[in-house]
C-alpha atoms as a PDB file:
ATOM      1  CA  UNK A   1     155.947 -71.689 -33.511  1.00  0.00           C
ATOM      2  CA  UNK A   2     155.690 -72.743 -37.256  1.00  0.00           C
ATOM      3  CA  UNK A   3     153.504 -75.139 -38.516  1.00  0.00           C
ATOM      4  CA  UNK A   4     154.634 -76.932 -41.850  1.00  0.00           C
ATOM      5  CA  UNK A   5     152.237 -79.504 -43.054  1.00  0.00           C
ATOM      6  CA  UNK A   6     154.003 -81.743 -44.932  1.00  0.00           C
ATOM      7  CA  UNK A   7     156.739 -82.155 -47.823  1.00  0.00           C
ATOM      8  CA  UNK A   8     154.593 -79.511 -49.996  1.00  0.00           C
ATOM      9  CA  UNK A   9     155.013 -76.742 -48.029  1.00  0.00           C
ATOM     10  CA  UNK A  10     159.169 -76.767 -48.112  1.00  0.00           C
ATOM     11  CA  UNK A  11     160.772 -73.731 -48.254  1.00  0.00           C
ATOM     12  CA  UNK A  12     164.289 -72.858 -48.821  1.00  0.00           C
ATOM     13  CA  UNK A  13     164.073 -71.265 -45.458  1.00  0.00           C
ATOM     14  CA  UNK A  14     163.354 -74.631 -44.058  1.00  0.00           C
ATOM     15  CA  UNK A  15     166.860 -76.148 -44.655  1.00  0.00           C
ATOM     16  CA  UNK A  16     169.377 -75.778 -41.830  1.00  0.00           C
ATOM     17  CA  UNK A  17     168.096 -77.138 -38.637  1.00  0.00           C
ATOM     18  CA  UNK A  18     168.331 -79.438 -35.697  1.00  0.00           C
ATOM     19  CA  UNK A  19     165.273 -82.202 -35.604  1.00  0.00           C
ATOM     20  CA  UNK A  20     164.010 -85.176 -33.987  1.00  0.00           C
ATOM     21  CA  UNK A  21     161.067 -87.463 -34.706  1.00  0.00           C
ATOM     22  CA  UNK A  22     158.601 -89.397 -33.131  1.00  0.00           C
ATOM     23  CA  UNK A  23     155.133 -89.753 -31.521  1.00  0.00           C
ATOM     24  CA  UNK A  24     155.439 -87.567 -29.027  1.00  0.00           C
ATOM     25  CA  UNK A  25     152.083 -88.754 -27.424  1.00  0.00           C
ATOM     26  CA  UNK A  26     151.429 -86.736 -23.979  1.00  0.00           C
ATOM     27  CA  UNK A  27     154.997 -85.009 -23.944  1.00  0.00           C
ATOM     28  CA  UNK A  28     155.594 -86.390 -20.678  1.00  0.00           C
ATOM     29  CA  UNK A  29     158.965 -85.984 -18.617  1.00  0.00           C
ATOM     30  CA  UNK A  30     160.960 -88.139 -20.896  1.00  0.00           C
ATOM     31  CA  UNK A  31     159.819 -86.382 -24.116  1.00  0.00           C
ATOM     32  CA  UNK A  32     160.826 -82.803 -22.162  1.00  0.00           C
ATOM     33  CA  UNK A  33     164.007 -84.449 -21.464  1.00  0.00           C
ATOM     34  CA  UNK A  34     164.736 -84.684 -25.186  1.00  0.00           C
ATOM     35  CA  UNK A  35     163.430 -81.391 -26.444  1.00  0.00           C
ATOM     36  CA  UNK A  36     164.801 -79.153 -24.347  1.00  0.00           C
ATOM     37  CA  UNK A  37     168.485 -81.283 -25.570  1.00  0.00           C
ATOM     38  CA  UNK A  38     167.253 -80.447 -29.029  1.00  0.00           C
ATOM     39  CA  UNK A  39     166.239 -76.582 -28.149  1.00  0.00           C
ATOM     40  CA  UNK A  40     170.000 -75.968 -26.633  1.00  0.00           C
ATOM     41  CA  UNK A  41     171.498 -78.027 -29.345  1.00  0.00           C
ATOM     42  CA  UNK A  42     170.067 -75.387 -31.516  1.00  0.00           C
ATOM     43  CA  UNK A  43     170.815 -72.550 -29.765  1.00  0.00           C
ATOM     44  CA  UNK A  44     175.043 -74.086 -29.779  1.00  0.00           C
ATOM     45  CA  UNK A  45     174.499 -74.127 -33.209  1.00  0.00           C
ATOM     46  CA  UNK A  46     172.857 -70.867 -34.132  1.00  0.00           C
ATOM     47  CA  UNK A  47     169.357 -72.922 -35.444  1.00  0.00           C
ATOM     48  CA  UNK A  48     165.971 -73.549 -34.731  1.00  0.00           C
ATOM     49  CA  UNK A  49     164.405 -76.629 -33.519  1.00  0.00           C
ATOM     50  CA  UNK A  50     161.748 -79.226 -35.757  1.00  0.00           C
ATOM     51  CA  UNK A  51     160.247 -81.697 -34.468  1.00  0.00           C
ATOM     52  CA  UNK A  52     158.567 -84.137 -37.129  1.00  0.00           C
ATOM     53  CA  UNK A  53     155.679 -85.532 -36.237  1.00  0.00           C
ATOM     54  CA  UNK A  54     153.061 -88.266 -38.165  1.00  0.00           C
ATOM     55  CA  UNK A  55     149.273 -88.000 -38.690  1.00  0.00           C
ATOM     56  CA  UNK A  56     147.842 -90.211 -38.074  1.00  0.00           C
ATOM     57  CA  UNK A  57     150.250 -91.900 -36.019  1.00  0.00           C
ATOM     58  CA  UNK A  58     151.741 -95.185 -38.146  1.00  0.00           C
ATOM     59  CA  UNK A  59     149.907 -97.477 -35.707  1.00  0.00           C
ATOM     60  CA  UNK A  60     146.583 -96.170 -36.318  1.00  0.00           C
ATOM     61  CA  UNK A  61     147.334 -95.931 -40.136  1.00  0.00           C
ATOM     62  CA  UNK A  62     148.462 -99.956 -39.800  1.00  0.00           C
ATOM     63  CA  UNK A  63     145.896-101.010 -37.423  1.00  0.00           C
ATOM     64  CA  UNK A  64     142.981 -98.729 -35.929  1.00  0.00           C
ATOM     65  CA  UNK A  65     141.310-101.182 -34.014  1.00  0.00           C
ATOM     66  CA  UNK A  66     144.161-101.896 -32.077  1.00  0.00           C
ATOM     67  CA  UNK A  67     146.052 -98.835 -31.940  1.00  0.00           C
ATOM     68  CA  UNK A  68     146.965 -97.342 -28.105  1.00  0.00           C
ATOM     69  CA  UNK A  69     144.742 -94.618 -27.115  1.00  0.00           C
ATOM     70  CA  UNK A  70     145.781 -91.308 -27.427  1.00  0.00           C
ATOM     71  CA  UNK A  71     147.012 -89.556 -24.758  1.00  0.00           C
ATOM     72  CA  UNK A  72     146.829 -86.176 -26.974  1.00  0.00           C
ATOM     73  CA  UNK A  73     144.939 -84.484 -29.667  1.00  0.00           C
ATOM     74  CA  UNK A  74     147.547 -83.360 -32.500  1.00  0.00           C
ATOM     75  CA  UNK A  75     145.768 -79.860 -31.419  1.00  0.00           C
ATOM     76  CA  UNK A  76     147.061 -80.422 -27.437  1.00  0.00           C
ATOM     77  CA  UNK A  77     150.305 -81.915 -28.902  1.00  0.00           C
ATOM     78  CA  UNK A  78     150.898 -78.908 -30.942  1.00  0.00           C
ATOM     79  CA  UNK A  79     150.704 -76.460 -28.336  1.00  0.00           C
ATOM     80  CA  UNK A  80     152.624 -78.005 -25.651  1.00  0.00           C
ATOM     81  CA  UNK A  81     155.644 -78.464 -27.731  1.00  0.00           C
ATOM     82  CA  UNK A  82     154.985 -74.422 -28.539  1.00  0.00           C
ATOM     83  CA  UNK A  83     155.523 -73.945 -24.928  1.00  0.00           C
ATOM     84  CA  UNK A  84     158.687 -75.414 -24.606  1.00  0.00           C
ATOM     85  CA  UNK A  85     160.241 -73.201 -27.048  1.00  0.00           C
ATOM     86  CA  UNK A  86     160.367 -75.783 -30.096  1.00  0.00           C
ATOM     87  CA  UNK A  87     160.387 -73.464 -33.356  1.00  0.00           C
ATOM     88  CA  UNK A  88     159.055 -75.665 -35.744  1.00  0.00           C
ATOM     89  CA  UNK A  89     156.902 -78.843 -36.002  1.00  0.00           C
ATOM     90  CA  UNK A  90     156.638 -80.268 -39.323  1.00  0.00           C
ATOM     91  CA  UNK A  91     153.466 -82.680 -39.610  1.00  0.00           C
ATOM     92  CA  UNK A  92     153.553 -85.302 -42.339  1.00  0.00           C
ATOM     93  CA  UNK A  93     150.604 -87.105 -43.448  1.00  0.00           C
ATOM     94  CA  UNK A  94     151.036 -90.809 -42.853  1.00  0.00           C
ATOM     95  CA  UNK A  95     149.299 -92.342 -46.860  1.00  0.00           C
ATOM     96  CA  UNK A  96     149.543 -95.496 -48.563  1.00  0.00           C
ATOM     97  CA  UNK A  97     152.547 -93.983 -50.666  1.00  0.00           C
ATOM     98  CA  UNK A  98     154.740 -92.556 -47.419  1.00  0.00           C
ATOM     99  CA  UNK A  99     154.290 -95.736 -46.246  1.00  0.00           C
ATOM    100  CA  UNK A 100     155.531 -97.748 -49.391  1.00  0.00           C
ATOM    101  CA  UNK A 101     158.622 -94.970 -49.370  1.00  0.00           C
ATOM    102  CA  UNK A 102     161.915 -96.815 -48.793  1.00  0.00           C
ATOM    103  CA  UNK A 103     164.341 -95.782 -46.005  1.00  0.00           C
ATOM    104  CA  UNK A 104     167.058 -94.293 -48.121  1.00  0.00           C
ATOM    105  CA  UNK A 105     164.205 -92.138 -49.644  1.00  0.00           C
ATOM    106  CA  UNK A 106     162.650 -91.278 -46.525  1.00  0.00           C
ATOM    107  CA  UNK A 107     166.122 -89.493 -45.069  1.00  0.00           C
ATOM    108  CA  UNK A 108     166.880 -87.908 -48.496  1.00  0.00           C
ATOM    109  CA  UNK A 109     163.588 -86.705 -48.846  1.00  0.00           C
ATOM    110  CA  UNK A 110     162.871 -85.297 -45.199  1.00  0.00           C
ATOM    111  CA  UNK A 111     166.526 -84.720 -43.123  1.00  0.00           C
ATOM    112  CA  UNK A 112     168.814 -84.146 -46.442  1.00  0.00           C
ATOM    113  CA  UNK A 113     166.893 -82.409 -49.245  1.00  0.00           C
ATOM    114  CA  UNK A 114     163.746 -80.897 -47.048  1.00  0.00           C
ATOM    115  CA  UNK A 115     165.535 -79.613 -43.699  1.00  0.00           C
ATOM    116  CA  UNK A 116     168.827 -79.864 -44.565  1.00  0.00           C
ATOM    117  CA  UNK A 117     169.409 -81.226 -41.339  1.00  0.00           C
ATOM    118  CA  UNK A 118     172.922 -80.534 -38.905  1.00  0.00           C
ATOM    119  CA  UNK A 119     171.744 -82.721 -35.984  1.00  0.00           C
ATOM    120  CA  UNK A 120     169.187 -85.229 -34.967  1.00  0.00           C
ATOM    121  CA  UNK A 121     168.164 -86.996 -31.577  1.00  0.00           C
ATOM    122  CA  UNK A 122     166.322 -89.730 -32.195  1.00  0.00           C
ATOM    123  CA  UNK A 123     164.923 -92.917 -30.513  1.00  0.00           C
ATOM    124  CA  UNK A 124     167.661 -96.144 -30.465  1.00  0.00           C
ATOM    125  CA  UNK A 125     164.443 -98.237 -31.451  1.00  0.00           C
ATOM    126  CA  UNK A 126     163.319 -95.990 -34.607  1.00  0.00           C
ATOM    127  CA  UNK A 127     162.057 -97.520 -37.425  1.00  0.00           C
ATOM    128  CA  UNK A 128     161.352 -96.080 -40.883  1.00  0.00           C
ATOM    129  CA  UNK A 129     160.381 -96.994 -44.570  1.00  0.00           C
ATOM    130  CA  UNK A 130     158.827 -99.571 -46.491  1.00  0.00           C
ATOM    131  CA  UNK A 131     158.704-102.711 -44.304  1.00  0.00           C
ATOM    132  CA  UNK A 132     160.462-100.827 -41.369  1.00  0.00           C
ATOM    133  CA  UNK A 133     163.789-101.346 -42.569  1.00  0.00           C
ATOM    134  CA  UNK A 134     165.276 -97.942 -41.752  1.00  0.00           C
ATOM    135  CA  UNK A 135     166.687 -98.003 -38.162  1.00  0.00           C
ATOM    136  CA  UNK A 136     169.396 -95.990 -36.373  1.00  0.00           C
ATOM    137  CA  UNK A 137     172.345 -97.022 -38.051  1.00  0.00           C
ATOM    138  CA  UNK A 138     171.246 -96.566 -40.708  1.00  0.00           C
ATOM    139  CA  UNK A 139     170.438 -92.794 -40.210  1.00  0.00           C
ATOM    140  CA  UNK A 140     173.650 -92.652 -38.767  1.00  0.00           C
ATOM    141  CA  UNK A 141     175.805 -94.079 -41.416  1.00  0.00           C
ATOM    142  CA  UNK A 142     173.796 -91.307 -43.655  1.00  0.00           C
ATOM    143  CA  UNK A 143     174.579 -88.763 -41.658  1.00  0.00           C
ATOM    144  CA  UNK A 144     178.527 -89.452 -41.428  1.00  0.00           C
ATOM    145  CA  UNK A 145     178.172 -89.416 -45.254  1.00  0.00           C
ATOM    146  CA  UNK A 146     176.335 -86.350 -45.727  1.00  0.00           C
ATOM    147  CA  UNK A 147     177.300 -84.144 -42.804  1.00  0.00           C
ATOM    148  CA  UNK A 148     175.000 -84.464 -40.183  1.00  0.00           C
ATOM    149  CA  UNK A 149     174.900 -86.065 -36.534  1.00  0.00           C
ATOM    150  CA  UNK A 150     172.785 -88.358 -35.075  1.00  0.00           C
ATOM    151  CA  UNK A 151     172.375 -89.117 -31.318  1.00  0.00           C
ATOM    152  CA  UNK A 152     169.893 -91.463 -29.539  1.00  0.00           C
ATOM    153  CA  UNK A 153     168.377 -90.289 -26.224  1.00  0.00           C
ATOM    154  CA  UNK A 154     168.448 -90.963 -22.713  1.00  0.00           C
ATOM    155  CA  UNK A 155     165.181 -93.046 -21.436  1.00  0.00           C
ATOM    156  CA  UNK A 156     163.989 -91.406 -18.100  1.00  0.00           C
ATOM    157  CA  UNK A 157     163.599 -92.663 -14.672  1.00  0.00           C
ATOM    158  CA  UNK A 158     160.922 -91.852 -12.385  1.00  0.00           C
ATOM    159  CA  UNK A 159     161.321 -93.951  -8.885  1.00  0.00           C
ATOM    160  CA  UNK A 160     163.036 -97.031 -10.879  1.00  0.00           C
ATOM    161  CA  UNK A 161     160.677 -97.066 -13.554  1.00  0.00           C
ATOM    162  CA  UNK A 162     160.902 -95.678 -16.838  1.00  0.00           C
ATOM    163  CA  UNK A 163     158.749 -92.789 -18.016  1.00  0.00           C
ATOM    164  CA  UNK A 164     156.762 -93.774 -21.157  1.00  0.00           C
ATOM    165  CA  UNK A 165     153.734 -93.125 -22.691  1.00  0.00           C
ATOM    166  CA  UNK A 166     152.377 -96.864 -22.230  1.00  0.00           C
ATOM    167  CA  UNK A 167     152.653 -96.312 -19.237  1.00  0.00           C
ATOM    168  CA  UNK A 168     151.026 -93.013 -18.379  1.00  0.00           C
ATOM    169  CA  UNK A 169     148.615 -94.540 -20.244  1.00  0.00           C
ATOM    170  CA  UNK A 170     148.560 -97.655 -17.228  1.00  0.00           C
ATOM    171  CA  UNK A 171     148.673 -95.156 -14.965  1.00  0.00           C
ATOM    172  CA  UNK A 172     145.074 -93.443 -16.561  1.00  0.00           C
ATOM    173  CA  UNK A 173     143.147 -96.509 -16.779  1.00  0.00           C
ATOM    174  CA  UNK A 174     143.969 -97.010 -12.985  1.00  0.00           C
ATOM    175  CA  UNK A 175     143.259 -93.085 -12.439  1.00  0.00           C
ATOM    176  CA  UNK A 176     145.969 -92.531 -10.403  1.00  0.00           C
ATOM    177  CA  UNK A 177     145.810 -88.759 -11.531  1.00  0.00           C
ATOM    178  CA  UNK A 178     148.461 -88.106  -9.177  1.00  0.00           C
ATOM    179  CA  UNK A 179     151.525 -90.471 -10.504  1.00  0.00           C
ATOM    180  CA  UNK A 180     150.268 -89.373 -13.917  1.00  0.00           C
ATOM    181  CA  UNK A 181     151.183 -85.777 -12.852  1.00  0.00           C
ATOM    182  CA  UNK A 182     154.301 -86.541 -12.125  1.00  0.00           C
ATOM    183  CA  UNK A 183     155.243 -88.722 -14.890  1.00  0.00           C
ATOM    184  CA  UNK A 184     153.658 -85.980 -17.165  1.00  0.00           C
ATOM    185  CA  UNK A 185     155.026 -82.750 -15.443  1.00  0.00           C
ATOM    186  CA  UNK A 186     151.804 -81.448 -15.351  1.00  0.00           C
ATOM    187  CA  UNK A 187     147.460 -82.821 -14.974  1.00  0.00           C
ATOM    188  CA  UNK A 188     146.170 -85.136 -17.218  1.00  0.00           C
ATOM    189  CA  UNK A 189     144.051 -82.760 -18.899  1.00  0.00           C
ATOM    190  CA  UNK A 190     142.132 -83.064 -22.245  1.00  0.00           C
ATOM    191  CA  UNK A 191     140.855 -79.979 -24.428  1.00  0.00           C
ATOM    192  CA  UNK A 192     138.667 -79.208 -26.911  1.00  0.00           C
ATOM    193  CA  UNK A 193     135.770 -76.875 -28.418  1.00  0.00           C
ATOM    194  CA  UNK A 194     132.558 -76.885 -27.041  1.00  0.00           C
ATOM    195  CA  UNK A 195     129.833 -78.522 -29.620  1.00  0.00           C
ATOM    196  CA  UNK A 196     126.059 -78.911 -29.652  1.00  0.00           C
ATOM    197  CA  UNK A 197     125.403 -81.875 -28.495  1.00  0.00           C
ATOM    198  CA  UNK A 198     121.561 -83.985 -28.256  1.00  0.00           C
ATOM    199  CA  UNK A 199     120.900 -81.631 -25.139  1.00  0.00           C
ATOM    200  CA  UNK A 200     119.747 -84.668 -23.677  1.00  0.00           C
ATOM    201  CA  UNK A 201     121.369 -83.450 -20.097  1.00  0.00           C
ATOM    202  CA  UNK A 202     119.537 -80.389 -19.911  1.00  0.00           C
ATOM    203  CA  UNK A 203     116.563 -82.405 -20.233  1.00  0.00           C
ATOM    204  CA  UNK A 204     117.292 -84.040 -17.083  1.00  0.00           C
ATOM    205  CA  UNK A 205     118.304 -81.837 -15.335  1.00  0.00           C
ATOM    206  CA  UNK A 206     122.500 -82.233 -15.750  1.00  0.00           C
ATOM    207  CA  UNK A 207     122.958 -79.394 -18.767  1.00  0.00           C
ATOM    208  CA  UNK A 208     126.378 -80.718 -20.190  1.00  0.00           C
ATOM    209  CA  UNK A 209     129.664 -78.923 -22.332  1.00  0.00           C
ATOM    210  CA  UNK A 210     130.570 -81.783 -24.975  1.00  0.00           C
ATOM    211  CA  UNK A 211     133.995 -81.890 -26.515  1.00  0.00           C
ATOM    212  CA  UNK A 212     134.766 -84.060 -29.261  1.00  0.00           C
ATOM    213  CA  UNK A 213     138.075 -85.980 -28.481  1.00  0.00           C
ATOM    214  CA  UNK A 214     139.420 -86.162 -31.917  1.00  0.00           C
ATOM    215  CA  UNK A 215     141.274 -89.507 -31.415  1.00  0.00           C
ATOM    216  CA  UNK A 216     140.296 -93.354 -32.210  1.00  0.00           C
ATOM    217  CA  UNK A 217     139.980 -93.799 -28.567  1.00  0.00           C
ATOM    218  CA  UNK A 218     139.973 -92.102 -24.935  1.00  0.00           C
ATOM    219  CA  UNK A 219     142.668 -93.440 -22.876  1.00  0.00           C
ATOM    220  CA  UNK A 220     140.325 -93.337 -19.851  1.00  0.00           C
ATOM    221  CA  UNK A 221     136.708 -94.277 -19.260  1.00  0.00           C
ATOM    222  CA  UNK A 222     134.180 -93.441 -16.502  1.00  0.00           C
ATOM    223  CA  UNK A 223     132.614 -90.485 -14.862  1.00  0.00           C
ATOM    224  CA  UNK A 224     134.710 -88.237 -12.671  1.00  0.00           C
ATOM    225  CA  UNK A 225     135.426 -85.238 -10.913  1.00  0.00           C
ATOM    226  CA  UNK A 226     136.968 -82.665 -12.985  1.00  0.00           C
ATOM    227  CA  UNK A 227     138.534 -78.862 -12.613  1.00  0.00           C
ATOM    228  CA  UNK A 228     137.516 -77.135 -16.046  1.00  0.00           C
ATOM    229  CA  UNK A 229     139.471 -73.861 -17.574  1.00  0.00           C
ATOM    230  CA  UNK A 230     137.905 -71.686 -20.032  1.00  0.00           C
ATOM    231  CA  UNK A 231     134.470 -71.691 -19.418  1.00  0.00           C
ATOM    232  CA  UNK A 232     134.719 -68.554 -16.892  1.00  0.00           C
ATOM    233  CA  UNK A 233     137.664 -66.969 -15.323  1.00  0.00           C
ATOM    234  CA  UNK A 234     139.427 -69.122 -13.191  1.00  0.00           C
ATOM    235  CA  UNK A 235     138.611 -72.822 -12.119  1.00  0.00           C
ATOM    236  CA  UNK A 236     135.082 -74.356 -12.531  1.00  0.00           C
ATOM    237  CA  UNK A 237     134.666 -77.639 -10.671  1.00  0.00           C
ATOM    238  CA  UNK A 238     132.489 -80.111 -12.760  1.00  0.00           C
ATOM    239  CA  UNK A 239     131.376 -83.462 -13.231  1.00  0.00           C
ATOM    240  CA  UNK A 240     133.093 -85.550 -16.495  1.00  0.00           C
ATOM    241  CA  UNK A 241     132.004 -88.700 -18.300  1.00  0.00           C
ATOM    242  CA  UNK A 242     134.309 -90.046 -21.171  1.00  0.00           C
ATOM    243  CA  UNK A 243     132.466 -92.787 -22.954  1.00  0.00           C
ATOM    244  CA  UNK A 244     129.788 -94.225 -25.341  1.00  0.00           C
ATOM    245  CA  UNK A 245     126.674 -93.346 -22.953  1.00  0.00           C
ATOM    246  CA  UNK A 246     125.421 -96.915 -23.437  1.00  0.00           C
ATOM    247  CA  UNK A 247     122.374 -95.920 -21.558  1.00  0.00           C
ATOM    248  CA  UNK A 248     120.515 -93.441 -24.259  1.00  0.00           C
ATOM    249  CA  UNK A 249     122.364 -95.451 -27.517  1.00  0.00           C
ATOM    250  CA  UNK A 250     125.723 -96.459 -27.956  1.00  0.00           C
ATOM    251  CA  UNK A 251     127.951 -93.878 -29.704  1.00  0.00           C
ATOM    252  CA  UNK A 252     130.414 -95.184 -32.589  1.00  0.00           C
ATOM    253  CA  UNK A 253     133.178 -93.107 -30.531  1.00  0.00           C
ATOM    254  CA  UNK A 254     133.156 -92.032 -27.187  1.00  0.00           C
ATOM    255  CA  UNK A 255     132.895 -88.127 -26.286  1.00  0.00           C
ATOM    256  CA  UNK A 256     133.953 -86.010 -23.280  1.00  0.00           C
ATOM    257  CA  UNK A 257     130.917 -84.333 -21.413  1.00  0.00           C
ATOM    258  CA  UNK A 258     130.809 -81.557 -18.643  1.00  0.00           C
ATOM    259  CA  UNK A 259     128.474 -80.801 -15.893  1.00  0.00           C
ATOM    260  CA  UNK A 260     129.513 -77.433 -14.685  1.00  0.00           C
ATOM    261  CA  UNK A 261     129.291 -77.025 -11.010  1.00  0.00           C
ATOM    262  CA  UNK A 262     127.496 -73.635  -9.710  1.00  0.00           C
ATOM    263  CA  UNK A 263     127.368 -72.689 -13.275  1.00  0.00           C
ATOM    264  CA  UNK A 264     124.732 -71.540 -16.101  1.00  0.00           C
ATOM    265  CA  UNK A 265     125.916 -69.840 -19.095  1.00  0.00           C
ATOM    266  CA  UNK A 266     126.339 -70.414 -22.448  1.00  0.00           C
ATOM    267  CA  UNK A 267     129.687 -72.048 -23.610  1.00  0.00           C
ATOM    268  CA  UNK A 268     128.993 -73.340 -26.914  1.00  0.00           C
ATOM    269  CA  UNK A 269     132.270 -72.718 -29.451  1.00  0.00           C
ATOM    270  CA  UNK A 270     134.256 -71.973 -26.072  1.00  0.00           C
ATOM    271  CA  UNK A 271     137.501 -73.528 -25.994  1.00  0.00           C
ATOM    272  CA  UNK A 272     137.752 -75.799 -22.163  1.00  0.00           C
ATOM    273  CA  UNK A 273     140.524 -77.564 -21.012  1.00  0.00           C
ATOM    274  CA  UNK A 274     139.123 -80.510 -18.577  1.00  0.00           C
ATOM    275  CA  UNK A 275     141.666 -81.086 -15.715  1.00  0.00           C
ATOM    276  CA  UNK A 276     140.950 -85.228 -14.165  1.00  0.00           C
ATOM    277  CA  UNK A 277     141.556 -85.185 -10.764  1.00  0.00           C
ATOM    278  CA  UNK A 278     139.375 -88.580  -9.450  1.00  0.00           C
ATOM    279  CA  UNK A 279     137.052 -91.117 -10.459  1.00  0.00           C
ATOM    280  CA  UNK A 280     134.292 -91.919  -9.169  1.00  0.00           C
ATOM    281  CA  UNK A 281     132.494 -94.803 -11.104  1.00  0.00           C
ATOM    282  CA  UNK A 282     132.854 -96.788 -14.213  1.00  0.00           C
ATOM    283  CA  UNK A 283     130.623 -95.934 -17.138  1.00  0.00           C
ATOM    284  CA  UNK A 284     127.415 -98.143 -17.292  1.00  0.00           C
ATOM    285  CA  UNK A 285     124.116 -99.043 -18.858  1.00  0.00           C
ATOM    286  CA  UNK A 286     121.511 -98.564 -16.747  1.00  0.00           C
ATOM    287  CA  UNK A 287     117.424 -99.582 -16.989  1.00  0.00           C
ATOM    288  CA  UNK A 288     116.685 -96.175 -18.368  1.00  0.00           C
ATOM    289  CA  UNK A 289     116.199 -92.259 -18.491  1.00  0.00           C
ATOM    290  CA  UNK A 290     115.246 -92.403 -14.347  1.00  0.00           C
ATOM    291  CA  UNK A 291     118.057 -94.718 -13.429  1.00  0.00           C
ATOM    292  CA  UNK A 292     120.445 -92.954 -15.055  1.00  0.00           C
ATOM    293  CA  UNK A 293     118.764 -89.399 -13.558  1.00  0.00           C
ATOM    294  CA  UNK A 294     119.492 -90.851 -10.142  1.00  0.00           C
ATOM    295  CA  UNK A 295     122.824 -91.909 -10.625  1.00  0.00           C
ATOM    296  CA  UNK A 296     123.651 -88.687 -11.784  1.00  0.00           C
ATOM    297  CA  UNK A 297     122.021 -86.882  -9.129  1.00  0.00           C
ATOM    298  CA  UNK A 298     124.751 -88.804  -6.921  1.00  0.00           C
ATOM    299  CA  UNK A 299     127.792 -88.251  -8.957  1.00  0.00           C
ATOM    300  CA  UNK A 300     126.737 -84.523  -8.118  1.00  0.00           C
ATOM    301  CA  UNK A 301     126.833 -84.823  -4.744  1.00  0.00           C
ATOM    302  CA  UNK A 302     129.996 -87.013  -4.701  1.00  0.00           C
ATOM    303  CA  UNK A 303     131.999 -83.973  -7.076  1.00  0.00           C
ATOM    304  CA  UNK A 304     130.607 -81.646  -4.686  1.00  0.00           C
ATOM    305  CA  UNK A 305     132.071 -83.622  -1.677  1.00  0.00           C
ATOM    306  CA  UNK A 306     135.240 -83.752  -3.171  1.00  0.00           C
ATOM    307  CA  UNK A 307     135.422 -80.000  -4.147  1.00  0.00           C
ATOM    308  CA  UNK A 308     134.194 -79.120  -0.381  1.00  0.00           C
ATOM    309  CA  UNK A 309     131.092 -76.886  -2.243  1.00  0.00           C
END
């Protein structure tokens, strides 16, 4: 799949396509839904798939503080729309002057004169340009004018409720790993690269794999027990705490750290992909290094239950 990062990086064999655009946060059920109508769109009319996608997301750009948490890295997002066969994602950097663009400009600039666009599905609710005055219609009226369709999509039902991304996100901060599977298609998972960390765990006994989460904010919080892939061949049960570790000094952003079950090598640079499957306690302070050594001791022995080791 190609990669396209931004207007810049146009070419003439860009133009001719069918597109969509949106968040795209998780690719749950309901985004599949609408890709794979995009992928055999384009394969009825002899050409590739783009999906357009925004970093950061407008709501983070607007307001960071109060943005939803991710449910993806663009990283994770990137390579789960590669496995569903899209061709093309074309990333556009959300600034101060793409933001001030009006709406007529924004669909002459990206579906008309950049992609050349034949056919786009897009959201009923979509809203573009300065002041969010682009909608639907209005990409629709465009495209009767200059040749090209425009469909909205079909929102999903999963036992009478509709499949979103607020709501996967619900379904996290109540860790019910097992509706989130189904609304997703597949585990909550998050990846990332394995960094040095303080090496404060190995200190205490708990050696930990950190991965930086690369979003605002975690859309779950908490210690839990986790299946990693990546660090050996196969599954690794672990041990998982998403958070600020309030305990040895608030961090500005909260991180994803690993205990490795049965397990002592070196990971560091390794790329892991951390698979949530319970919870087992909230994140909290605790009255220092020996508290906080016990507690762990039992969140051990409660991963290990779980796991049957």
């Amino acid at each position: 799949m190609e990669l396209i990062r931004g207007f810049k990086h146009f070419r003439p064999e860009h133009r001719g396509c069918v597109a969509t655009i949106g968040a795209f946060d998780g690719v749950h059920l309901g985004h599949q839904a609408v890709l794979r109508q995009l992928i055999a769109k384009g394969k009825e009319m002899g050409l590739p798939s783009t999906v357009v996608l925004f970093e950061p997301l407008p709501r983070e750009f607007f307001s960071p503080n109060d943005a939803p948490a991710r449910l993806m890295s663009f990283h994770e997002k990137f390579h789960a729309l590669r496995d569903l066969g899209i061709d093309r994602v074309l990333r556009i950097r959300f600034t101060p002057g793409f933001r001030d663009m009006t709406a007529m400009a924004f669909i002459h600039k990206l579906f008309v004169e950049g992609l050349g666009v034949k056919y786009i599905v897009v959201g009923d609710d979509l809203r573009f340009g300065r002041n969010r005055s682009g909608d639907f219609d209005l990409l629709r009226k465009v495209g009767k004018r200059d040749g090209f369709d425009v469909v909205d999509t079909a929102t999903l039902q999963f036992s009478g409720e509709r499949v979103s991304s607020t709501r996967i996100r619900e379904v996290l901060a109540e860790a019910d790993f097992a509706l989130a599977e189904r609304l997703l298609g597949r585990p909550y998972s998050i990846s990332g690269r394995v960094i040095v960390g303080q090496q404060l765990g190995r200190t205490i006994g708990t050696p930990t794999a950190n991965v930086e989460l690369h979003r605002l904010r975690a859309p779950l919080s908490g210690v839990f027990a986790v299946e990693v892939y990546g660090a050996a061949d196969g599954m690794c049960p672990g041990v998982a705490n998403v958070g600020v570790r309030p305990t040895i000094g608030d961090l500005s952003k909260a991180i994803l750290e690993v205990h490795l079950l049965n397990f002592n090598q070196n990971i560091y640079g390794r790329k892991i992909r951390v698979v949530f499957r319970k919870k087992l306690r909230d994140e909290v302070k605790f009255d220092g290094l020996d508290a906080l050594q016990a507690q762990i001791a039992l969140d051990v022995e409660q991963a290990r239950t779980f796991f049957d080791l």
